[in-house]
Protein backbone atom coordinates (compact mmCIF):
# COMPACT_ATOMS: atom_id res chain seq x y z
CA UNK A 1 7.32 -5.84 -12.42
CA UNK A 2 3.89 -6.62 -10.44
CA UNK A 3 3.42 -9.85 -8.86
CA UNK A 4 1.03 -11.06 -6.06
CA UNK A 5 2.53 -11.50 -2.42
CA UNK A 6 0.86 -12.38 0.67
CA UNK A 7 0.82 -10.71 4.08
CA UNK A 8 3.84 -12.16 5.14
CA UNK A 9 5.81 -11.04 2.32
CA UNK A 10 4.49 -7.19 2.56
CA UNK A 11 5.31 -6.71 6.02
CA UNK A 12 8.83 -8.46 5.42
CA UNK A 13 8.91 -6.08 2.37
CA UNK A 14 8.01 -2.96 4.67
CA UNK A 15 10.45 -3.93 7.38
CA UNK A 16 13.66 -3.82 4.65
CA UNK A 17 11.85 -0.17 3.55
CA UNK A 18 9.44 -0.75 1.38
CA UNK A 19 6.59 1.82 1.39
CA UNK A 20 3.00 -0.07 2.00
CA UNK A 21 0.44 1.59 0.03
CA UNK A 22 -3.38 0.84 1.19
CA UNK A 23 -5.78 1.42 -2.21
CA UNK A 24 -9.17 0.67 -0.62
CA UNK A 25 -11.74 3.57 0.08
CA UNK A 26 -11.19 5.86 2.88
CA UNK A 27 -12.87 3.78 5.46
CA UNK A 28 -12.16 0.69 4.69
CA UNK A 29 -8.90 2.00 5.38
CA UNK A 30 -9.75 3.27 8.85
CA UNK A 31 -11.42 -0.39 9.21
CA UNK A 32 -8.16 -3.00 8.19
CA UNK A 33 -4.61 -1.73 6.99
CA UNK A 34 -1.17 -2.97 7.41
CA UNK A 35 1.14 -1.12 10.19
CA UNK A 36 2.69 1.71 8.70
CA UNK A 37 0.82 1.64 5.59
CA UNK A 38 -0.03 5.11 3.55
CA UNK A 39 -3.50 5.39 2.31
CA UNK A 40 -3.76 6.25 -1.69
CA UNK A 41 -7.04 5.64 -2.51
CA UNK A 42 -7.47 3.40 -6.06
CA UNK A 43 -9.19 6.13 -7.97
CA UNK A 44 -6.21 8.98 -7.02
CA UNK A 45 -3.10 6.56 -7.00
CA UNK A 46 -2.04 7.94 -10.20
CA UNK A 47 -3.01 11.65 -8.87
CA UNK A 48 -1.62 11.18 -5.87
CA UNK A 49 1.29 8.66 -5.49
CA UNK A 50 4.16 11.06 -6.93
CA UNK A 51 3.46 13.79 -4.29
CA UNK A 52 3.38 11.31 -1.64
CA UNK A 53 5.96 8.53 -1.99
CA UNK A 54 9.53 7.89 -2.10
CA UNK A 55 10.61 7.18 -5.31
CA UNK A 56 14.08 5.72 -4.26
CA UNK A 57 12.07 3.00 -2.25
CA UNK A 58 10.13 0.16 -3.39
CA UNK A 59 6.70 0.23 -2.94
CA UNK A 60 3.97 -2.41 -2.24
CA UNK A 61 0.61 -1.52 -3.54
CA UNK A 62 -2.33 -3.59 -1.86
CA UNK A 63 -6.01 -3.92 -0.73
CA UNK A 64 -7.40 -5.71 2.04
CA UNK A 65 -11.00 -6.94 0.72
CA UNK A 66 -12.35 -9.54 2.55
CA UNK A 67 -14.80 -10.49 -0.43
C-alpha cells in the first residue's frame, strides 16, 4: 500500500534492501538523487520497472522536486 515517507525513512528503507527508484526526468536525475537510487523515469515506470527491479524486494518510488 502507498504512503508518503520522508528522506529519512527512504534511506533507512534502502539500507534494510529496499530498492530506491528516482521518477524525475533524466536530468533532474543527474542533478539530485538518493545514493544508490535506480532511475525509472515517470512516463516508462510501468514499461520499464519489471525488467529492471527485484521483485522479492520492496521498493520506494520517489521524486526529488524542489517546487
Amino acid at each position: 500500500m502507498p504512503q508518503d515517507i520522508g528522506t529519512e525513512e527512504a534511506l533507512r528503507l534502502h539500507g534494510d534492501g529496499a530498492q530506491l527508484v528516482e521518477v524525475l526526468g533524466k536530468s533532474e536525475y543527474g542533478d539530485a538523487h538518493l545514493p544508490g537510487a535506480i532511475h525509472i523515469p515517470l512516463r516508462r515506470l510501468d514499461r520499464d520497472a519489471p525488467g529492471m527491479l527485484d521483485r522479492s524486494r520492496p521498493v520506494v518510488v520517489y521524486c526529488f522536486d524542489y517546487q
